[in-house]
C-alpha atoms as a PDB file:
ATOM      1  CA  UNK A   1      91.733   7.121 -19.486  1.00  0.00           C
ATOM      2  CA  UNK A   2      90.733   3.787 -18.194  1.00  0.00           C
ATOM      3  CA  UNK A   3      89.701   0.783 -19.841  1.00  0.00           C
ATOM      4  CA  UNK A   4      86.695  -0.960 -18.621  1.00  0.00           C
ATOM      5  CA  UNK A   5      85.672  -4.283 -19.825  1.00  0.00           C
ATOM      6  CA  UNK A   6      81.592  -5.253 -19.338  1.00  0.00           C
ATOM      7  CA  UNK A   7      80.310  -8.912 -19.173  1.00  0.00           C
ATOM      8  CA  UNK A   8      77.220 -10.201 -18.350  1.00  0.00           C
ATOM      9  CA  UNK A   9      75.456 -14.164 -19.016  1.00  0.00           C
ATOM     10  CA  UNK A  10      78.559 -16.387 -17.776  1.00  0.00           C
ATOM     11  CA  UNK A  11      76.351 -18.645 -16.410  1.00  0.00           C
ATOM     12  CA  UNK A  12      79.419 -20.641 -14.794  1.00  0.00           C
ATOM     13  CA  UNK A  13      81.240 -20.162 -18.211  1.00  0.00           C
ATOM     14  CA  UNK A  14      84.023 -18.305 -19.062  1.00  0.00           C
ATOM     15  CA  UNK A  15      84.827 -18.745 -22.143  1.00  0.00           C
ATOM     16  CA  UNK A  16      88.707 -18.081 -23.399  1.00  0.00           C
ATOM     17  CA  UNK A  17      87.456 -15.684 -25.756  1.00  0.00           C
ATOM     18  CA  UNK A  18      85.593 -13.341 -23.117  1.00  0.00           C
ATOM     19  CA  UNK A  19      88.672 -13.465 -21.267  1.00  0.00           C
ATOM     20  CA  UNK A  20      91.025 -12.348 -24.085  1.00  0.00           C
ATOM     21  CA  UNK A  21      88.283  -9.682 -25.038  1.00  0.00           C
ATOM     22  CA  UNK A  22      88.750  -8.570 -21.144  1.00  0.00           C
ATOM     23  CA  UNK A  23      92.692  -8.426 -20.981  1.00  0.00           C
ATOM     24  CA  UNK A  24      94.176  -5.131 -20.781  1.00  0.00           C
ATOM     25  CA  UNK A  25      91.280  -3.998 -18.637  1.00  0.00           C
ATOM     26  CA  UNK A  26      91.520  -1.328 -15.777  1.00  0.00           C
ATOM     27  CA  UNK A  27      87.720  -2.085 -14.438  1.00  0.00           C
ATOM     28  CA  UNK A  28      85.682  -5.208 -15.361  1.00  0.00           C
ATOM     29  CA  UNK A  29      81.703  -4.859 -14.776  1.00  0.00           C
ATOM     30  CA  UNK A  30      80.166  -7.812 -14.580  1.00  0.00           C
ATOM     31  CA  UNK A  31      76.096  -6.958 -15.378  1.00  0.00           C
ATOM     32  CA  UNK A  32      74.708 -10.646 -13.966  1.00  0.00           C
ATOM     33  CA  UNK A  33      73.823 -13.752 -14.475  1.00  0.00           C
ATOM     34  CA  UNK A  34      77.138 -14.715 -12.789  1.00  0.00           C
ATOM     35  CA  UNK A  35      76.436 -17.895 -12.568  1.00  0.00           C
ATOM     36  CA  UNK A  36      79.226 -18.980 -10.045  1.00  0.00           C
ATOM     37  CA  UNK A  37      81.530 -17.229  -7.959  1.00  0.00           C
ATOM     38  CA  UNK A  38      84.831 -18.789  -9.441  1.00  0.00           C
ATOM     39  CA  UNK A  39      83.932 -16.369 -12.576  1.00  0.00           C
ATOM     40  CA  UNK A  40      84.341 -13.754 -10.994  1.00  0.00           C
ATOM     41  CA  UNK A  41      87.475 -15.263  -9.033  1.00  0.00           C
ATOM     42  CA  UNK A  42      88.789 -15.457 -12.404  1.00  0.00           C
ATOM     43  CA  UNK A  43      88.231 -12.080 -13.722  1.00  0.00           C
ATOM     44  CA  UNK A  44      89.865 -10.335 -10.547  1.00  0.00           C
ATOM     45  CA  UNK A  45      93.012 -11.887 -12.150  1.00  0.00           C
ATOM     46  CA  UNK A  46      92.739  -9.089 -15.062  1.00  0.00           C
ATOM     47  CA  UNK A  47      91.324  -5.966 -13.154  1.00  0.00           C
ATOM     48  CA  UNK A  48      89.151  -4.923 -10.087  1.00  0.00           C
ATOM     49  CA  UNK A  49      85.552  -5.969 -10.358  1.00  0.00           C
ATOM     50  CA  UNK A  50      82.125  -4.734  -9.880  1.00  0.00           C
ATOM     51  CA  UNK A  51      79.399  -7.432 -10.339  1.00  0.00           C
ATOM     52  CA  UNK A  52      75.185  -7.369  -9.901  1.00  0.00           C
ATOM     53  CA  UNK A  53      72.892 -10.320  -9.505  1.00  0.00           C
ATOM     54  CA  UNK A  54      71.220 -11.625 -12.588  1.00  0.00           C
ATOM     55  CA  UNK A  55      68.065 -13.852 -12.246  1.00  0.00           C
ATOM     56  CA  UNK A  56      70.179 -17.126 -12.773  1.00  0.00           C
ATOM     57  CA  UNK A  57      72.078 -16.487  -9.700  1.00  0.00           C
ATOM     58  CA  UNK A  58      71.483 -18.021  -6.526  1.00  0.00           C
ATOM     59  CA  UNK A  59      70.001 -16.816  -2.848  1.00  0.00           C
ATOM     60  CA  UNK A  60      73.312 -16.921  -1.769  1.00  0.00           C
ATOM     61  CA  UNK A  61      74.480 -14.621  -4.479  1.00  0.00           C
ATOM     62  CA  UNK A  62      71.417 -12.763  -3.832  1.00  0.00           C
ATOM     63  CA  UNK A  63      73.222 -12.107  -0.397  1.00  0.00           C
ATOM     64  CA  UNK A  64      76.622 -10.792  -2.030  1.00  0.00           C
ATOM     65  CA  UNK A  65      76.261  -8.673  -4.934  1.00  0.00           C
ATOM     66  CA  UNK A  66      73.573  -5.897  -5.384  1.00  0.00           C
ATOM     67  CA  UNK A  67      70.590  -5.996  -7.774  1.00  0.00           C
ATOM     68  CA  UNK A  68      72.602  -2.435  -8.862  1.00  0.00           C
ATOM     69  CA  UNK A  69      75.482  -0.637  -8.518  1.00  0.00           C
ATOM     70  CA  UNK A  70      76.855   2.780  -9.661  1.00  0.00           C
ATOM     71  CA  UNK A  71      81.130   2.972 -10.029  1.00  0.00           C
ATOM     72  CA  UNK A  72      82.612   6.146 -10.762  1.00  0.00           C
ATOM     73  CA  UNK A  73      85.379   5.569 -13.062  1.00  0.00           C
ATOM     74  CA  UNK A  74      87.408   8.934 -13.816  1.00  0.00           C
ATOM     75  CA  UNK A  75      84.485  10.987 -13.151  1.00  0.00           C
ATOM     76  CA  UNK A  76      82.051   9.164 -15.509  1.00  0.00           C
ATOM     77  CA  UNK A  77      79.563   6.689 -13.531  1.00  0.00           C
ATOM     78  CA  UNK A  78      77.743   4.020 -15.435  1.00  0.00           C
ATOM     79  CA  UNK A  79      75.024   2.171 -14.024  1.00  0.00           C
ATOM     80  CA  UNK A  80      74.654  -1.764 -14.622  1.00  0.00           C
ATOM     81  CA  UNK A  81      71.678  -3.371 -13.576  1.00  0.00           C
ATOM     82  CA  UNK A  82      70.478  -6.719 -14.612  1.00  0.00           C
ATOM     83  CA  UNK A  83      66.585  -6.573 -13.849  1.00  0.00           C
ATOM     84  CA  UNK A  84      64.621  -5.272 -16.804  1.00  0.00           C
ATOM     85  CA  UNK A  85      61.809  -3.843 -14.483  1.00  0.00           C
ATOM     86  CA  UNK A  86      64.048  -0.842 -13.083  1.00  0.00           C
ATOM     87  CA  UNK A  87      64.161   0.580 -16.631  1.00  0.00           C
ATOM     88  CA  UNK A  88      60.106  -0.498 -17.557  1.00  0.00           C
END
């Protein structure tokens, strides 16, 4: 069984704390609000990651990450999304 470790609000901060709740991760999703690019830089240090826009993020961001993604993880697929309006 994998480990997967979900973040979401950095808002260009990464705290120490977030990262030692992270370590031992397999998967990290990051569910937006990034914030800046060097977060997730820093989280691909622990385990592979799978990141969304938040409505803090940037055009550019807009550009690279998707609004949602699906990952299949060891069969089981969890959704992250970080716009309220796709579950309204």
């Amino acid at each position: 069984m994998r480990l997967v470790g979900l973040i979401s609000d950095t808002h260009g901060l990464l705290r120490a704390e977030a990262l030692a709740a992270l370590a031992g991760s397999d998967h990290i999703i990051h569910a937006g609000d990034i914030g800046d690019e060097s977060i997730l830089d820093e989280l691909r240090k622990i385990a592979p990651v799978t990141a969304v826009y938040g409505n803090v993020d940037s055009t550019i961001m807009l550009r690279i990450w998707p609004e949602t993604e699906i990952v299949e993880l060891d069969g089981f697929a969890p959704t992250s999304c970080a716009t309220w309006r796709d579950w309204i």
